[in-house]
Protein backbone atom coordinates (compact mmCIF):
# COMPACT_ATOMS: atom_id res chain seq x y z
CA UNK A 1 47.69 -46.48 -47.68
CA UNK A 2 48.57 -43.94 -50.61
CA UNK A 3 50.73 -41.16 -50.16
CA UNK A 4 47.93 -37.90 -50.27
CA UNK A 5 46.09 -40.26 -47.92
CA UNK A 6 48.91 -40.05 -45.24
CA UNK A 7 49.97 -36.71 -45.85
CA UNK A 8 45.86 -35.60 -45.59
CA UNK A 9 45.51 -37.57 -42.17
CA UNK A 10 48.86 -36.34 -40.60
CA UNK A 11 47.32 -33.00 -41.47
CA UNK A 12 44.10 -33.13 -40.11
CA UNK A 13 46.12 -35.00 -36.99
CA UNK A 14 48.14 -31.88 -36.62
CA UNK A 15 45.38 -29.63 -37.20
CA UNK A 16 43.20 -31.39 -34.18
CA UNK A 17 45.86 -30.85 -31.89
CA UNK A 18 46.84 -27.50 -32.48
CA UNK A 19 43.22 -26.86 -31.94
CA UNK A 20 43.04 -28.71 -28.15
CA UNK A 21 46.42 -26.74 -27.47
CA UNK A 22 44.59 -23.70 -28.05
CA UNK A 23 41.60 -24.47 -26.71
CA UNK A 24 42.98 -25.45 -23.40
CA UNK A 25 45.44 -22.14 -23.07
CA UNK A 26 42.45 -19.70 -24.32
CA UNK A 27 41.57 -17.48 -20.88
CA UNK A 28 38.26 -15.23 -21.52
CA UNK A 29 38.71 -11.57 -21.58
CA UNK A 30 39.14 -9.79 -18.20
CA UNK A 31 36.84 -7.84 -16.79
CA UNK A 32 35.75 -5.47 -14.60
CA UNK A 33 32.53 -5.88 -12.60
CA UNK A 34 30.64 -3.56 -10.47
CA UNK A 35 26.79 -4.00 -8.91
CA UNK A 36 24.70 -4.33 -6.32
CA UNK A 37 23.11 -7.37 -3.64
CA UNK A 38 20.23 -6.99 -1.10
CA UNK A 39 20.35 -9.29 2.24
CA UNK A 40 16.37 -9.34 1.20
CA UNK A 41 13.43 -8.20 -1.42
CA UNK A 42 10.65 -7.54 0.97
CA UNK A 43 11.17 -5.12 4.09
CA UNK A 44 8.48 -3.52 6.23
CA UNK A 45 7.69 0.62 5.91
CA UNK A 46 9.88 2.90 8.04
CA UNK A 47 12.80 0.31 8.31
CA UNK A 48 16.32 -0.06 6.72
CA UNK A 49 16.82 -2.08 3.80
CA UNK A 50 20.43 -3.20 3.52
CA UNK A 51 22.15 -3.19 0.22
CA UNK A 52 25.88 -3.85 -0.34
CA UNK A 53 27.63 -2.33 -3.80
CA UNK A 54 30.42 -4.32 -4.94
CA UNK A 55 32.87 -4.27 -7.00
CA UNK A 56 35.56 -6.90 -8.69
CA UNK A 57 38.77 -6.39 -10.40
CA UNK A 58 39.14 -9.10 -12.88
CA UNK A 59 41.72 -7.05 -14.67
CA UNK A 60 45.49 -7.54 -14.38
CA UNK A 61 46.51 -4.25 -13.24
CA UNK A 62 45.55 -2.01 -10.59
CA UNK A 63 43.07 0.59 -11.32
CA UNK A 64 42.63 3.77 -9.56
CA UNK A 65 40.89 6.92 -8.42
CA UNK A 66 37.67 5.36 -8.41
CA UNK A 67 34.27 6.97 -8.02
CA UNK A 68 30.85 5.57 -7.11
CA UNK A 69 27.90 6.94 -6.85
CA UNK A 70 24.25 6.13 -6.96
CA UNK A 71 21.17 8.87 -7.25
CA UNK A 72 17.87 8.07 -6.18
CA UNK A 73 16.24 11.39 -7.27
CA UNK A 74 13.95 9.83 -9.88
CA UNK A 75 12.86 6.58 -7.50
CA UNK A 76 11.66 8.53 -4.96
CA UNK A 77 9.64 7.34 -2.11
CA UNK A 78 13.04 5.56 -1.75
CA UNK A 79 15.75 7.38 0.69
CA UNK A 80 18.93 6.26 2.08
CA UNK A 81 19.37 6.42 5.70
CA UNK A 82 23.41 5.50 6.57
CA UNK A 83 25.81 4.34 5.18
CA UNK A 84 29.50 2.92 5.84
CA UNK A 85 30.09 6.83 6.04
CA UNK A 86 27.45 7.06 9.28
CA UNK A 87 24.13 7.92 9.91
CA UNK A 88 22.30 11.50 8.15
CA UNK A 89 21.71 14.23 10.50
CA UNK A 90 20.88 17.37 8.93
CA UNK A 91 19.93 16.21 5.50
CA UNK A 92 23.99 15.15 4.67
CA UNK A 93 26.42 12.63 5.85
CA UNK A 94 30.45 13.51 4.47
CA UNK A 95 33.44 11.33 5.57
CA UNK A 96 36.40 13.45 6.71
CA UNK A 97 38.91 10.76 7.69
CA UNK A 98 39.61 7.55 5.81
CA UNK A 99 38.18 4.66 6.34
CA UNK A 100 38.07 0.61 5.64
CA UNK A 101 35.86 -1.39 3.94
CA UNK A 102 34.39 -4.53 5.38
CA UNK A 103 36.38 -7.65 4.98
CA UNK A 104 34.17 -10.17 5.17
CA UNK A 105 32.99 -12.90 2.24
CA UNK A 106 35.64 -12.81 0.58
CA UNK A 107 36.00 -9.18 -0.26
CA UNK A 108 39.15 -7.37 0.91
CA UNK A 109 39.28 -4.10 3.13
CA UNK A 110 39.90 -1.11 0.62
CA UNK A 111 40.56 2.43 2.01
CA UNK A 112 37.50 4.82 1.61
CA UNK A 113 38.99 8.46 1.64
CA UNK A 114 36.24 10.16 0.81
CA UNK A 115 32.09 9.71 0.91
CA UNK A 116 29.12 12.46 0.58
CA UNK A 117 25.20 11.13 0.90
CA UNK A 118 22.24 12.95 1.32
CA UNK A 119 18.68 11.18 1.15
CA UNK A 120 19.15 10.96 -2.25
CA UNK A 121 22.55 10.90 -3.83
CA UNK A 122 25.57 8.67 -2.68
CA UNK A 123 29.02 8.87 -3.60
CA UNK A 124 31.99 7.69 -2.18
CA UNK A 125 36.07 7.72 -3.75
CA UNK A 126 38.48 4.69 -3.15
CA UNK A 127 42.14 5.34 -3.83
CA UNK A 128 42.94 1.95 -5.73
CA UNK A 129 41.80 -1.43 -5.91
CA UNK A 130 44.70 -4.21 -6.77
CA UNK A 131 44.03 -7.39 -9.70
CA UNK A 132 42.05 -9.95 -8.35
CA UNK A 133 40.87 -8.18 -5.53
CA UNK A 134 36.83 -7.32 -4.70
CA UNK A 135 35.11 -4.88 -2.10
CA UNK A 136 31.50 -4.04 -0.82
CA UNK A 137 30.01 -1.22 0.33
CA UNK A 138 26.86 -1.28 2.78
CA UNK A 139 24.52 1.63 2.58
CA UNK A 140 20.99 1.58 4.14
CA UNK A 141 17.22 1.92 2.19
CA UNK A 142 14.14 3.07 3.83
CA UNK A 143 10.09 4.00 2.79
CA UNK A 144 7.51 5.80 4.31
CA UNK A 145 4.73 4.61 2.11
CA UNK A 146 4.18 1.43 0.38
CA UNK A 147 5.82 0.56 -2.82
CA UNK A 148 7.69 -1.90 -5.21
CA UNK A 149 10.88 -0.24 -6.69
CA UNK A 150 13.28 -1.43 -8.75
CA UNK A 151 16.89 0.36 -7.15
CA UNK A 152 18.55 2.45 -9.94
CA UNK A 153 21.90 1.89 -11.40
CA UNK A 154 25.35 2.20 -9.55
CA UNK A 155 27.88 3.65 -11.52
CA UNK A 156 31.81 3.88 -11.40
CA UNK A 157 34.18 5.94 -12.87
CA UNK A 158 38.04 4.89 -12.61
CA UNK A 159 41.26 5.32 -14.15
CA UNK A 160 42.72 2.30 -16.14
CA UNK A 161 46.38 1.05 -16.60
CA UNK A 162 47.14 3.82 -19.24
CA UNK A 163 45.82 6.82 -17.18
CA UNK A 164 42.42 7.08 -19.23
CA UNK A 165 39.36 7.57 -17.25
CA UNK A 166 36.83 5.17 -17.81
CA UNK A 167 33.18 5.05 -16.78
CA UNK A 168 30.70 1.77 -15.93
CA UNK A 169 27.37 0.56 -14.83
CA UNK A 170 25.66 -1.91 -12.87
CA UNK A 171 23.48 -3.66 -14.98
CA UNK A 172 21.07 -5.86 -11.96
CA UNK A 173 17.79 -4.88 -11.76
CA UNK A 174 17.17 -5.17 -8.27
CA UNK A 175 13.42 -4.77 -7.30
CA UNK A 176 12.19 -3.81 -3.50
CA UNK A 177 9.21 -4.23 -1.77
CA UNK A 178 8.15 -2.11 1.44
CA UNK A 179 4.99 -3.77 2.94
CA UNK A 180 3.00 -1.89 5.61
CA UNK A 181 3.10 -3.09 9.47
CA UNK A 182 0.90 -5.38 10.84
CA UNK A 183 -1.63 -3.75 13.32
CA UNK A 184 0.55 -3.64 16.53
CA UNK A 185 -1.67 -5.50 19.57
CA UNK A 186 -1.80 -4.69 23.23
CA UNK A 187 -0.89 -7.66 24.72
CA UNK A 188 -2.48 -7.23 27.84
CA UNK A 189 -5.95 -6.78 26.13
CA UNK A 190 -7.63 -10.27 25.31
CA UNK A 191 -6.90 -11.00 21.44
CA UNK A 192 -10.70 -12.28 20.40
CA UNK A 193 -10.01 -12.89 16.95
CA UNK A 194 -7.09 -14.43 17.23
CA UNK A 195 -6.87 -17.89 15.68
CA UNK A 196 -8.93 -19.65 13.12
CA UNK A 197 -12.41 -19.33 13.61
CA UNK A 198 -14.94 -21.93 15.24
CA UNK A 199 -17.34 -23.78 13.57
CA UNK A 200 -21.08 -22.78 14.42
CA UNK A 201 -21.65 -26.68 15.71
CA UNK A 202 -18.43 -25.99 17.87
CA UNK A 203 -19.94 -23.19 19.21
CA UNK A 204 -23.09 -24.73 20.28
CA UNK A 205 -21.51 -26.86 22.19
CA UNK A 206 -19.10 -24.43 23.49
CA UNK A 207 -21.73 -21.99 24.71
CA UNK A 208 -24.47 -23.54 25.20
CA UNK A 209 -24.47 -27.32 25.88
CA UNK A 210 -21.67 -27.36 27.77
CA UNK A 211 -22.85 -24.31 30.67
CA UNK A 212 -26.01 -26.28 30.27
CA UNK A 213 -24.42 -29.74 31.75
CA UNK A 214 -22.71 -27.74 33.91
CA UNK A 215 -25.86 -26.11 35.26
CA UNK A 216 -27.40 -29.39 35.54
CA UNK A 217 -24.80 -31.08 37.18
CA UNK A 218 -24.47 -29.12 39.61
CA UNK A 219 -28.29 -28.88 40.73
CA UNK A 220 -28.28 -32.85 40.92
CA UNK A 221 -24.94 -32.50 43.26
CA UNK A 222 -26.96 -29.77 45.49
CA UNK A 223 -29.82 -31.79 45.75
CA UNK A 224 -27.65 -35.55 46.78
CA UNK A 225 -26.01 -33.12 49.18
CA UNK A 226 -28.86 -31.77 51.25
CA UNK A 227 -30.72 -35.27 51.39
């Protein structure tokens, strides 16, 4: 083999592994994700829909003094109802003493030290939330009228490893149906239409052939009986 021809494969040799070296030690930009989940899509009128908002810290430092807060003034008939921070009475719900997040799939218990709602705005502040770590957040959805929503963006503000505030969005479209009620029966009234309905043979037989041998029957029994 000529000289240029080794030196030109040793290269390319070099070159290819240099390139799997790299390849192998490249890790994809951290990030930071916040969003939202439903436990379902389709709920019936006047009950709660449960939604959890979380958020994951794919960075590698701690960020901090994080706000979230979601608005539902433009997506009306849609209301909250509670929330981790407790049920609304008089319009308004606010936390006044800190409190935990659920700790449950995964997600780690964060410290909630502050939370306002109202039937249309939600907003609650966590203190910090460590690398690697995730939370949720449970609030509650109700209608009083049929519809199919989509649930408007969560968003976040936070302050990052250099002490800048930073601001981001949930980007899931998540889309809601409220269905009426089925018509509630008394069950101690007979349910007629209940069931598939008979055939008009079926009901021949059903109410009129069969009372028919019945009737019959029975008159040749009386008759046997008094001979």
């Amino acid at each position: 083999m000529k000289m240029k021809s080794k030196i030109l494969l040793i290269a390319t040799l070099t070159s290819l592994l240099f390139y799997v070296q790299f390849a192998n030690s490249y890790v994809p930009g951290q990030t930071l994700v916040i969003d939202q989940v439903i436990m379902e899509d389709t709920i019936v009128v006047d009950t709660n829909l449960k939604v959890g908002i979380f958020v994951k810290n794919f960075f590698n430092y701690t960020i901090t003094n994080i706000t979230v807060s979601l608005n539902l003034t433009n997506d009306a008939p849609f209301v909250f109802n509670s929330s981790l921070l407790g049920q609304i009475t008089n319009g308004n719900v606010t936390l006044n003493t800190t409190i935990q997040s659920p700790s449950e799939f995964g997600y780690s218990p964060v410290n909630i030290t502050y939370g306002f709602m109202t039937t249309e705005y939600l907003e609650y502040n966590v203190t910090m939330l460590e690398p690697g770590k995730s939370m949720i957040f449970y609030y509650n959805l109700t209608s009083d009228t049929s519809t199919r929503k989509t649930i408007p963006f969560v968003e976040m503000t936070y302050y990052d490893n250099w002490e800048d505030l930073q601001e981001i969005n949930g980007q899931n479209n998540i889309l809601v149906e409220f269905i009426p009620a089925e018509e509630v029966r008394d069950p101690d009234l007979p349910q007629w239409d209940t069931g598939n309905p008979i055939s008009t043979a079926w009901a021949w037989v059903i109410f009129a052939l069969v009372p028919a041998v019945t009737a019959g029957l029975s008159a040749f029994l009386l008759y046997f009986k008094r001979r």
